[in-house]
Protein backbone atom coordinates (compact mmCIF):
# COMPACT_ATOMS: atom_id res chain seq x y z
CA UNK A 1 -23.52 1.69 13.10
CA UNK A 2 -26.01 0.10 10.10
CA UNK A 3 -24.72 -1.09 7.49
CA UNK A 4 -26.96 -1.29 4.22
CA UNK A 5 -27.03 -4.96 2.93
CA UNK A 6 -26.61 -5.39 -0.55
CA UNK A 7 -25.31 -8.16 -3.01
CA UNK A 8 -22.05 -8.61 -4.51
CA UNK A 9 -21.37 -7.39 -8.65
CA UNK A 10 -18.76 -5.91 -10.28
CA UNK A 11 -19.80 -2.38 -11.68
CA UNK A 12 -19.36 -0.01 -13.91
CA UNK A 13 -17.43 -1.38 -16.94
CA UNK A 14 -15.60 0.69 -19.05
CA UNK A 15 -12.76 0.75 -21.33
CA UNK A 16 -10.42 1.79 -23.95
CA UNK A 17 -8.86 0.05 -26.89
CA UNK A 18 -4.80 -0.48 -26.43
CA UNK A 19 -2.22 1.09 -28.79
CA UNK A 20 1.31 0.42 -28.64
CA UNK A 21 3.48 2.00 -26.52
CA UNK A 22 4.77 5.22 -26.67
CA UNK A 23 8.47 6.70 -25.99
CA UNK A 24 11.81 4.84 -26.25
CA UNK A 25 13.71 2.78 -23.35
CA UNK A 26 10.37 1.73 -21.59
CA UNK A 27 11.54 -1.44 -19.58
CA UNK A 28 9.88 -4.72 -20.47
CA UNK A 29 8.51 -7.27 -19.00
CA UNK A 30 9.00 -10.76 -18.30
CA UNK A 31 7.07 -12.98 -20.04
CA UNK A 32 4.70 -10.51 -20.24
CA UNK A 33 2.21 -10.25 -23.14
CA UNK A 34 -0.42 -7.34 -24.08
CA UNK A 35 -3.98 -7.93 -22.41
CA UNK A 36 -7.04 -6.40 -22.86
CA UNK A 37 -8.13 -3.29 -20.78
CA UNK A 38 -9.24 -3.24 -17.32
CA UNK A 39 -13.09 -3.17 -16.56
CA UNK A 40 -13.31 0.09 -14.43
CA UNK A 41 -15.07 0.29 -11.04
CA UNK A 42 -16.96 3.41 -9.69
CA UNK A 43 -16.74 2.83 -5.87
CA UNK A 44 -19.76 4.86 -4.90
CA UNK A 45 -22.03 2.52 -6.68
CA UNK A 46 -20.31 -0.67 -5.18
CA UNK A 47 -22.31 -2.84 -3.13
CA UNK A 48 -22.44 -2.30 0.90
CA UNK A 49 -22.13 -5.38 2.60
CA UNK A 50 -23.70 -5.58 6.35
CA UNK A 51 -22.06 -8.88 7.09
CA UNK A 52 -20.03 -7.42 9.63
CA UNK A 53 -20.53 -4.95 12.64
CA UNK A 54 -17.72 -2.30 13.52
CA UNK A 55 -16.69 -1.98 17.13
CA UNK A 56 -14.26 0.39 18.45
CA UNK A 57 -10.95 -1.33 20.25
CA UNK A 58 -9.17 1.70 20.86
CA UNK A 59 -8.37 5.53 20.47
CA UNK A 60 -6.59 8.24 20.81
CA UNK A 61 -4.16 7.46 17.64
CA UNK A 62 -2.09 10.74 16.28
CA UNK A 63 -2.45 9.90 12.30
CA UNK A 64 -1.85 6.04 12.71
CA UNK A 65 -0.22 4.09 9.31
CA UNK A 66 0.58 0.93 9.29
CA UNK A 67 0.13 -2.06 12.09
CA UNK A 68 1.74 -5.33 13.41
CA UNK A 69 -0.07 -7.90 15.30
CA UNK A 70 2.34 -9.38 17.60
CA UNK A 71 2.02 -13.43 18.80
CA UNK A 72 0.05 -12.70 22.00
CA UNK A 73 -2.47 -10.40 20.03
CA UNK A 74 -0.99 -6.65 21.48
CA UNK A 75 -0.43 -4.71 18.19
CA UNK A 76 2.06 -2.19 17.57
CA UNK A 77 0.51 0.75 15.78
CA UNK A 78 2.78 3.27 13.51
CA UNK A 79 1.90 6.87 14.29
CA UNK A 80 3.02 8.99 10.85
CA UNK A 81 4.43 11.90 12.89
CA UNK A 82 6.84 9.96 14.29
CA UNK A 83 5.85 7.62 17.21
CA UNK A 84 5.81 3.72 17.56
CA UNK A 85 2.39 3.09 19.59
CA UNK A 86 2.07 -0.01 21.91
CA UNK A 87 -1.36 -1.40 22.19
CA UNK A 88 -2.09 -4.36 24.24
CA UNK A 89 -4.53 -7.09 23.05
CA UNK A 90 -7.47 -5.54 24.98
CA UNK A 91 -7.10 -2.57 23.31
CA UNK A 92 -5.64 -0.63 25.51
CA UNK A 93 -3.60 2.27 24.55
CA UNK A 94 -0.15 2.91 26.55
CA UNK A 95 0.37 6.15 27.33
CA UNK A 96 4.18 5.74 26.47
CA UNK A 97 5.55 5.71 23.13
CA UNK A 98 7.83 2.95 22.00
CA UNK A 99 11.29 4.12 23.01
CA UNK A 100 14.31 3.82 20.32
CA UNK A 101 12.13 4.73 17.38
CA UNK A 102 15.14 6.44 14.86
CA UNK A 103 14.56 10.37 13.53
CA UNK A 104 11.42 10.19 11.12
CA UNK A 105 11.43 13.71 8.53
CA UNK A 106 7.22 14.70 8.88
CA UNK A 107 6.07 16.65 6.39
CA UNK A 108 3.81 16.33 3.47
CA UNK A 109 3.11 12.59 2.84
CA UNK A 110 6.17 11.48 4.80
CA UNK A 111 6.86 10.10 8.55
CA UNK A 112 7.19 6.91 9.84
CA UNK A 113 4.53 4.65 8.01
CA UNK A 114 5.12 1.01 7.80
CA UNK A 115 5.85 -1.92 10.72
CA UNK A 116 5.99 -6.15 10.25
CA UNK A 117 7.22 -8.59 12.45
CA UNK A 118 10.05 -11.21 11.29
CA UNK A 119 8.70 -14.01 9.80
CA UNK A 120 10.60 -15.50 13.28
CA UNK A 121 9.55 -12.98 15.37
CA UNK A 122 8.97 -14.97 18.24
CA UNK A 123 12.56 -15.93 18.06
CA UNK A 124 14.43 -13.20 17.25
CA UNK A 125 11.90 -10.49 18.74
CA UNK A 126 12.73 -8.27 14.95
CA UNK A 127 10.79 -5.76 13.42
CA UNK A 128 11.20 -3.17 10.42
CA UNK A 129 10.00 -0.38 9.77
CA UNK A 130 10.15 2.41 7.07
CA UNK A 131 10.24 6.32 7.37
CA UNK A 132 11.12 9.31 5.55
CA UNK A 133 14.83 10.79 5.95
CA UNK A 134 15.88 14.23 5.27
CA UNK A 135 13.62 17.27 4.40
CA UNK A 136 11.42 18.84 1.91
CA UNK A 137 14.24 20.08 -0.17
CA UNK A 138 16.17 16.40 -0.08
CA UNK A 139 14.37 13.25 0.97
CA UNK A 140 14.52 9.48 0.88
CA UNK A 141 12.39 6.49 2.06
CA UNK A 142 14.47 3.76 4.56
CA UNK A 143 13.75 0.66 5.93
CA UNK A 144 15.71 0.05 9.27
CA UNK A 145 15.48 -3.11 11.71
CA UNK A 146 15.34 -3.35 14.88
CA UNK A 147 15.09 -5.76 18.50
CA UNK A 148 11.91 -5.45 20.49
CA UNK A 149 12.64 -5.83 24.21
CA UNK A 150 10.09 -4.55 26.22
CA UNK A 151 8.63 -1.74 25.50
CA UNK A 152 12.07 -0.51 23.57
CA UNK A 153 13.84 -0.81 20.31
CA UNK A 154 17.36 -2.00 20.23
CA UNK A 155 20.00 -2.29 17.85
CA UNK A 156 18.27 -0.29 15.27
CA UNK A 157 20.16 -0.70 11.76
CA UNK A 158 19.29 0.76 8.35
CA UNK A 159 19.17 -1.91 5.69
CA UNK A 160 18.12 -0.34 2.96
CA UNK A 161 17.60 3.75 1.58
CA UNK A 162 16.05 4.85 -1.57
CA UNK A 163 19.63 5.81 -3.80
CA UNK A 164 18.17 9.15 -5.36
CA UNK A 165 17.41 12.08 -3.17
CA UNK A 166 14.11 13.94 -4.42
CA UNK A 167 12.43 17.08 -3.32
CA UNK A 168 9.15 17.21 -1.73
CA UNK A 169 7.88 14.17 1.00
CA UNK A 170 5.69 12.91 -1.71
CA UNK A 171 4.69 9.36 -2.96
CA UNK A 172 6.68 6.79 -0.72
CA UNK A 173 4.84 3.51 -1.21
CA UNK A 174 6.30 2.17 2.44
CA UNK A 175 4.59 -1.42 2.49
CA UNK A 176 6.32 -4.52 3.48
CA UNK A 177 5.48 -8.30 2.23
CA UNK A 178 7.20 -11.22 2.90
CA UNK A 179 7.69 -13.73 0.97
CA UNK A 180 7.70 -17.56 1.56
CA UNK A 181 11.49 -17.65 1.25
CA UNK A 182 11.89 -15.17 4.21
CA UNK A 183 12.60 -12.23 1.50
CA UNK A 184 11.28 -8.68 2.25
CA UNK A 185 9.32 -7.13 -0.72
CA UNK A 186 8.88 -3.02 0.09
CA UNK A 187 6.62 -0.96 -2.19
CA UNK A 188 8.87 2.50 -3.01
CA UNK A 189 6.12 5.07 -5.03
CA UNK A 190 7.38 7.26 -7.98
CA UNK A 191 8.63 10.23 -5.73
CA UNK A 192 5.62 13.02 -6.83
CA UNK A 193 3.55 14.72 -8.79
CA UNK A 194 4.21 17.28 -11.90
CA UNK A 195 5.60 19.98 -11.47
CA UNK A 196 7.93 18.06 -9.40
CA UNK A 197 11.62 17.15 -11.56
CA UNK A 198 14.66 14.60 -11.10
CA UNK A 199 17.62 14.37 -13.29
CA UNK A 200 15.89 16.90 -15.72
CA UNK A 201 12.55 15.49 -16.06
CA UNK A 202 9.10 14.83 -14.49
CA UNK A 203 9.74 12.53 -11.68
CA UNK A 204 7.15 10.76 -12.05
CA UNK A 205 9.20 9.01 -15.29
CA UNK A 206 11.89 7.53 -13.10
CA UNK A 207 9.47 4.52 -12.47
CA UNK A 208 10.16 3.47 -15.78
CA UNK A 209 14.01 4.18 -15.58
CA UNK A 210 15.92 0.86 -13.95
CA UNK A 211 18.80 2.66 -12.49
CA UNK A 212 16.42 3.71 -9.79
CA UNK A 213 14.63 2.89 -6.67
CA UNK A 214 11.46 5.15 -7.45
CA UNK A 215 8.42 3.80 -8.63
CA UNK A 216 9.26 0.20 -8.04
CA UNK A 217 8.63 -2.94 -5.68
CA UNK A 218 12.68 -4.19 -4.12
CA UNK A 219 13.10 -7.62 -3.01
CA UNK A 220 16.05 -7.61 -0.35
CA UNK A 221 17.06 -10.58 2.59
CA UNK A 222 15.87 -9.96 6.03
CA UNK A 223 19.43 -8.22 6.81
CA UNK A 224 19.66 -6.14 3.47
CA UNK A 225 21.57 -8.09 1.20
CA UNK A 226 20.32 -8.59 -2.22
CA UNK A 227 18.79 -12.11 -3.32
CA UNK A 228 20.85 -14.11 -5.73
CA UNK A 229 17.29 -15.12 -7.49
CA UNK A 230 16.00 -10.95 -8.10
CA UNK A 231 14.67 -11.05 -11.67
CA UNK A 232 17.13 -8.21 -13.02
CA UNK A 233 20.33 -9.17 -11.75
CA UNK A 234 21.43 -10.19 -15.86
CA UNK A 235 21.05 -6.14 -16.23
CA UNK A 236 23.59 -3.91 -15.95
CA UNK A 237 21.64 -0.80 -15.90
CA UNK A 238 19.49 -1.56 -13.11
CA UNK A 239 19.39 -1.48 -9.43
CA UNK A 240 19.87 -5.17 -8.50
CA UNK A 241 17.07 -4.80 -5.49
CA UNK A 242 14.51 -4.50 -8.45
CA UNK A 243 11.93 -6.83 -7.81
CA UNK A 244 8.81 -5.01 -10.40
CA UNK A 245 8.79 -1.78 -12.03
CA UNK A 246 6.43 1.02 -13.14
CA UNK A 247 4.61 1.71 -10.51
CA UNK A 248 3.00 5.21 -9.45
CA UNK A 249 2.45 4.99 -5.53
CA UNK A 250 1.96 1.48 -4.30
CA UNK A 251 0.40 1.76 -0.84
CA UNK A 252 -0.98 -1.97 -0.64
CA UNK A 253 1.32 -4.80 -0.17
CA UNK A 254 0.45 -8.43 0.82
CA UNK A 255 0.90 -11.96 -0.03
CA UNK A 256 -1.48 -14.46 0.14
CA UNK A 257 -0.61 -17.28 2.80
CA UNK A 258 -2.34 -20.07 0.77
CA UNK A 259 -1.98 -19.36 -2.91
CA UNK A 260 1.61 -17.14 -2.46
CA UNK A 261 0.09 -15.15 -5.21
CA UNK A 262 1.25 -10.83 -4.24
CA UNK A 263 -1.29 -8.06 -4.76
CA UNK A 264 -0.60 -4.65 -4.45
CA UNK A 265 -3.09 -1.80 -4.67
CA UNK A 266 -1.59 2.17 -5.62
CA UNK A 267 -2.41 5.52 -6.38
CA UNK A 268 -3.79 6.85 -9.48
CA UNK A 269 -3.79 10.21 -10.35
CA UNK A 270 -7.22 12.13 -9.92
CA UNK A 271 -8.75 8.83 -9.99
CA UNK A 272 -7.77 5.25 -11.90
CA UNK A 273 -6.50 3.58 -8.80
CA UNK A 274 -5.33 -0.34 -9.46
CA UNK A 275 -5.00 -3.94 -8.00
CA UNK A 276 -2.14 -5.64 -9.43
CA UNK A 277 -0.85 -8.95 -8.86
CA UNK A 278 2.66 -8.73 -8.69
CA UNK A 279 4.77 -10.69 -10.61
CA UNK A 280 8.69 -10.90 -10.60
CA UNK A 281 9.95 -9.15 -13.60
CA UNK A 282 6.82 -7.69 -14.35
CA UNK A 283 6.62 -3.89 -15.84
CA UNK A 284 2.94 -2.08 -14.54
CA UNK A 285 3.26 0.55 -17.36
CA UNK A 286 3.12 4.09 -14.66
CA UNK A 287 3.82 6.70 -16.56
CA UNK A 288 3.57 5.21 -20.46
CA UNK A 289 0.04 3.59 -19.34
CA UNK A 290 -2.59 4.94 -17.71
CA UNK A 291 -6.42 5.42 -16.36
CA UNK A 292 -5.27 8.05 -14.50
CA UNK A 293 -5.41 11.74 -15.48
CA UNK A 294 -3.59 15.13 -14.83
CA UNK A 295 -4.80 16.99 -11.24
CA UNK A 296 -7.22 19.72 -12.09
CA UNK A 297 -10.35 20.24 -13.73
CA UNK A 298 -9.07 19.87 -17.06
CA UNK A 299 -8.40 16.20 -16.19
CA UNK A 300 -6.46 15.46 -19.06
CA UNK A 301 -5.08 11.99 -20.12
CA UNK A 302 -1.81 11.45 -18.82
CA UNK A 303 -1.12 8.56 -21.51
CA UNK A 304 -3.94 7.35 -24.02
CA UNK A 305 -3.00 4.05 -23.63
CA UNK A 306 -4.64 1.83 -21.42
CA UNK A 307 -2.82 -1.39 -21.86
CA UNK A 308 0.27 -1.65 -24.24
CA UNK A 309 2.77 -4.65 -25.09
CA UNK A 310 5.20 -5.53 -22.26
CA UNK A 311 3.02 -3.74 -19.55
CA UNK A 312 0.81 -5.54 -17.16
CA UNK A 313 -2.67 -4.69 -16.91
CA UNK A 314 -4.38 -4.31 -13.26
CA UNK A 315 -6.73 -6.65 -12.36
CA UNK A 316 -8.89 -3.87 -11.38
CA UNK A 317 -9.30 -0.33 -11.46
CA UNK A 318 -11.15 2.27 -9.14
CA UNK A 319 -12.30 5.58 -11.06
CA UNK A 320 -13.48 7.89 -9.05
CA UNK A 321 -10.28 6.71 -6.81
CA UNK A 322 -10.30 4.91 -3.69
CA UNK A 323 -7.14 6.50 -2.43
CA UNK A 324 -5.56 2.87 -1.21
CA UNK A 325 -4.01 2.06 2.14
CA UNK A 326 -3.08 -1.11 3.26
CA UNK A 327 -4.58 -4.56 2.54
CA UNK A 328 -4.52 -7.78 3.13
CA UNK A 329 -5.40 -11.45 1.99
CA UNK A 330 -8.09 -12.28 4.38
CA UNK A 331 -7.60 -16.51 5.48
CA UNK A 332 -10.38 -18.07 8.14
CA UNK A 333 -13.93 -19.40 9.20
CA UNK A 334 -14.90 -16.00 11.03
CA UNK A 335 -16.83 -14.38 8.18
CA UNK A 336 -18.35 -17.15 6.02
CA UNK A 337 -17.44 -16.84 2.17
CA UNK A 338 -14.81 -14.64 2.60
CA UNK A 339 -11.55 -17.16 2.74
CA UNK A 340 -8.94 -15.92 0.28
CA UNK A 341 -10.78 -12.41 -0.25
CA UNK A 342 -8.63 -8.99 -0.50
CA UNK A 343 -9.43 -6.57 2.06
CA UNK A 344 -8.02 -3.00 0.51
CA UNK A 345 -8.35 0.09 2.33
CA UNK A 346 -9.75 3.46 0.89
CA UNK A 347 -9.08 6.68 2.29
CA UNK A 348 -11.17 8.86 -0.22
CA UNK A 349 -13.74 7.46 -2.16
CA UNK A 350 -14.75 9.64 -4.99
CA UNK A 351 -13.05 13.12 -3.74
CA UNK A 352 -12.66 15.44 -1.26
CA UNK A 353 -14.52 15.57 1.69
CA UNK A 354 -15.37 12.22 0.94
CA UNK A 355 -14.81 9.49 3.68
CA UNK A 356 -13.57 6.29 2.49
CA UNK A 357 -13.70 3.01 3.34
CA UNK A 358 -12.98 -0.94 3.26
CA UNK A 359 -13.48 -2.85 -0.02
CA UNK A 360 -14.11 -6.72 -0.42
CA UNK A 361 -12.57 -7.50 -3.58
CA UNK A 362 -14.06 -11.16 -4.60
CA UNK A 363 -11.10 -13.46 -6.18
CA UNK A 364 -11.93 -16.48 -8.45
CA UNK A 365 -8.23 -17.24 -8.80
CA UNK A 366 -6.03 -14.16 -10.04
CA UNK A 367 -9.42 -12.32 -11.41
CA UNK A 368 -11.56 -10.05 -10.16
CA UNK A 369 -15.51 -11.17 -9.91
CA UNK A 370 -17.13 -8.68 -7.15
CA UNK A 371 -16.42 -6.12 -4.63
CA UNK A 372 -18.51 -5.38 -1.66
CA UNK A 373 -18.14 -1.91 0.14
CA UNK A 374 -17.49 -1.55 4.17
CA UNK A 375 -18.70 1.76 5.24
CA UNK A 376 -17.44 2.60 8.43
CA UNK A 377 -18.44 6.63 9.05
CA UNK A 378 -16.96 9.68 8.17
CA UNK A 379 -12.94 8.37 8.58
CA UNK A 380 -10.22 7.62 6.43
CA UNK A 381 -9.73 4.00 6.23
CA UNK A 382 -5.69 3.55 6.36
CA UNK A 383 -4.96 0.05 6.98
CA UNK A 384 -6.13 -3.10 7.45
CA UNK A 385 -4.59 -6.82 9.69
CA UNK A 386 -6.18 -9.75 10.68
CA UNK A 387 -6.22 -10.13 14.47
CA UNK A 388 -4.82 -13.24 16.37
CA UNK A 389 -8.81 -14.14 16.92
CA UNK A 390 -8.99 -14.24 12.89
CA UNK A 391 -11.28 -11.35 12.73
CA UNK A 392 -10.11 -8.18 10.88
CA UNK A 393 -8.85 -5.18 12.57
CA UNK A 394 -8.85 -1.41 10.27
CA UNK A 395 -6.96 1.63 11.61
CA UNK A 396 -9.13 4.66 10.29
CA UNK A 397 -8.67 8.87 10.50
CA UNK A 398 -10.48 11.59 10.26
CA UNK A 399 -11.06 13.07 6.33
CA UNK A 400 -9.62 16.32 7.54
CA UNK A 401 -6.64 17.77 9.30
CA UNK A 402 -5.42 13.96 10.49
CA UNK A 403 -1.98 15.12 9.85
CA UNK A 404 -2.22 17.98 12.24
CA UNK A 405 -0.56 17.89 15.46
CA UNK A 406 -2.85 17.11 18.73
CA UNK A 407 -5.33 15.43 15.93
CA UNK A 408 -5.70 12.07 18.18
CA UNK A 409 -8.75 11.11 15.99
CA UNK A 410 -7.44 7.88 14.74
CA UNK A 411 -8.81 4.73 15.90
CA UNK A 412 -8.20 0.67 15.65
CA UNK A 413 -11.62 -0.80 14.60
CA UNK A 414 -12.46 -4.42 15.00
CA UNK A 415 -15.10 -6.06 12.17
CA UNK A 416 -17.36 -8.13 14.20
CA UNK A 417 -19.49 -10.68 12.24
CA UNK A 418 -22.67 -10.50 12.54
């Protein structure tokens, strides 16, 4: 596959003046002040870098998710219909399933999506993962843990569940973190889109409400309990797991191994996709501020505030939308001048049938200066590790159908340098 070389900007600016925010009871922010709005990024007219060369490590994957990279370099692979996929470090695919996986609820946007290791994996051989419970009419997002011995899962134990029950499998979030303490951060999305209600309103709105899971990033112990330190435990109207709020679908998650700084990246709506660094206490503004817009071709403003006190602003945005996946802080000599770069996955870039792809954000600190663009065919890009040989492994889809049943399109890709 070529790869078009190109340099490295950052492109298309754009942006709104702030006005204050609108509505009553909008949760604040820690320390938080108002900022200025967001240069916006068009993805189609980012730079294609041809610094690396894509080669194929294995297929067959039904709708793969998420990805662990264990200490001998196999990889477990998360299959979102269900299964818990074994792949050794040559890429081979075993034909068996991880046995033990719990009962995943498919449907929709739901299944079994995230995996990560214990930070003391190699001691204590544990893993989480997080699925969808219930149905269409009634589900939740968990997080259980679990032994691996052998090719098995044992002692598998819930140790945390989403507290509202919402219709529809929509908007999940699902990513894990860890943090440098040994706490678990998991990204939980805002539960749908309109005309979808909760407790008598959109339920979109309950990432703004702190007596709920939805729409927020939780901070829990490895076992489930909740951390003494969690930045709204002085509340009494909020869930104590609460670790940032105001979020829309947050399908990024990853800390940085050098600088412990935590980005995120998550769903707009109809485009106006963000990076945020996430901060404890922090308030991201989803629904009361915006780039996104309503579904449809009206594409009206959901808010007409871009930035607004007490909220904080992304440190970019994507408009046409990237559709994000997973990502991750990228740390190593393989690819020269990318040490401490964000890899972010794209499933869509600028609509259907669009294929997406793998984005080089370029950090100079916490900001944004330049984004290069990894094309890598006519896939969905869903997530994205670093191997055990420091070069970076991406778990892609077709654009179509990769939901469907018998689909085994999916693939692990490794990025080769050239």
């Amino acid at each position: 596959m070529k790869l078009k070389p190109a340099g490295i900007t950052l492109i298309g600016l754009v942006g709104l003046a702030g006005a204050a925010l609108a509505g009553a009871g909008a949760v604040q922010a820690t320390g938080m002040t108002q900022g200025t709005p967001t240069p916006v990024t068009d993805p189609t007219r980012v730079p294609v870098s041809d610094a690396v060369t894509p080669v194929v490590v294995t297929e067959g994957l039904e709708a793969p998710w998420g990805m662990a990279v264990l200490p001998n370099g196999d990889m477990l692979v998360t299959e979102l219909l269900g299964q818990l996929r074994y792949v050794r470090a040559n890429g081979t695919l075993e034909a068996r399933p991880v046995s033990g996986v719990p009962p995943v609820a498919t449907g929709g946007q739901g299944g079994l999506m995230d995996v990560s290791l214990h930070p003391q994996f190699a001691r204590n051989r544990l893993i989480y993962l997080s699925h969808s419970v219930g149905d269409e009419a009634a589900s939740a997002t968990r997080v259980v843990r679990a032994e691996l011995r052998g090719r098995s899962l044992r002692n598998v134990t819930t140790i945390f569940e989403v507290s509202q029950k919402k219709p529809r499998l929509q908007h999940n979030g699902s990513r894990f973190a860890w943090l440098a303490d040994g706490t678990l951060l998991v990204s939980i999305g805002d539960g749908g889109n309109p005309p979808t209600m909760l407790e008598g309103g959109l339920i979109r709105e309950q990432a703004q409400n702190l007596d709920s899971h939805l729409g927020k990033i939780i901070r829990i112990h490895d076992d489930g309990r909740i951390p003494a330190d969690n930045p709204f435990l002085d509340r009494p109207d909020a869930k104590r797991e609460l670790y940032s709020v105001g979020h829309r679908n947050p399908q990024g998650l990853a800390r940085d191994p050098v600088t412990g700084l935590v980005w995120s990246t998550e769903h707009g709506s109809q485009g106006g996709d963000e990076l945020n660094l996430i901060l404890p206490g922090a308030n991201y503004g989803w629904p009361r501020v915006a780039h996104a817009v309503e579904y449809g071709s009206a594409r009206t403003p959901i808010t007409p505030d871009r930035t607004a006190p007490g909220m904080e602003d992304p440190k970019a945005v994507w408009d046409p939308g990237i559709a994000p996946g997973g990502m991750t802080i990228w740390r190593g000599t393989a690819y020269p001048g990318w040490d401490g770069d964000i890899f972010a996955a794209g499933m869509r870039v600028n609509g259907r049938p669009n294929p997406g792809a793998l984005f080089r954000v370029d950090l100079d600190g916490s900001q944004v200066v330049g984004q290069q663009r990894i094309d890598l065919g006519d896939v969905r890009v869903r997530d994205v590790e670093t191997g055990r040989d420091g070069r970076l492994l991406v778990l892609t889809t077709a654009p179509e159908n990769y939901r469907d049943r018998g689909q085994r399109n999916g693939r692990l890709i490794r990025l080769d340098p050239r």
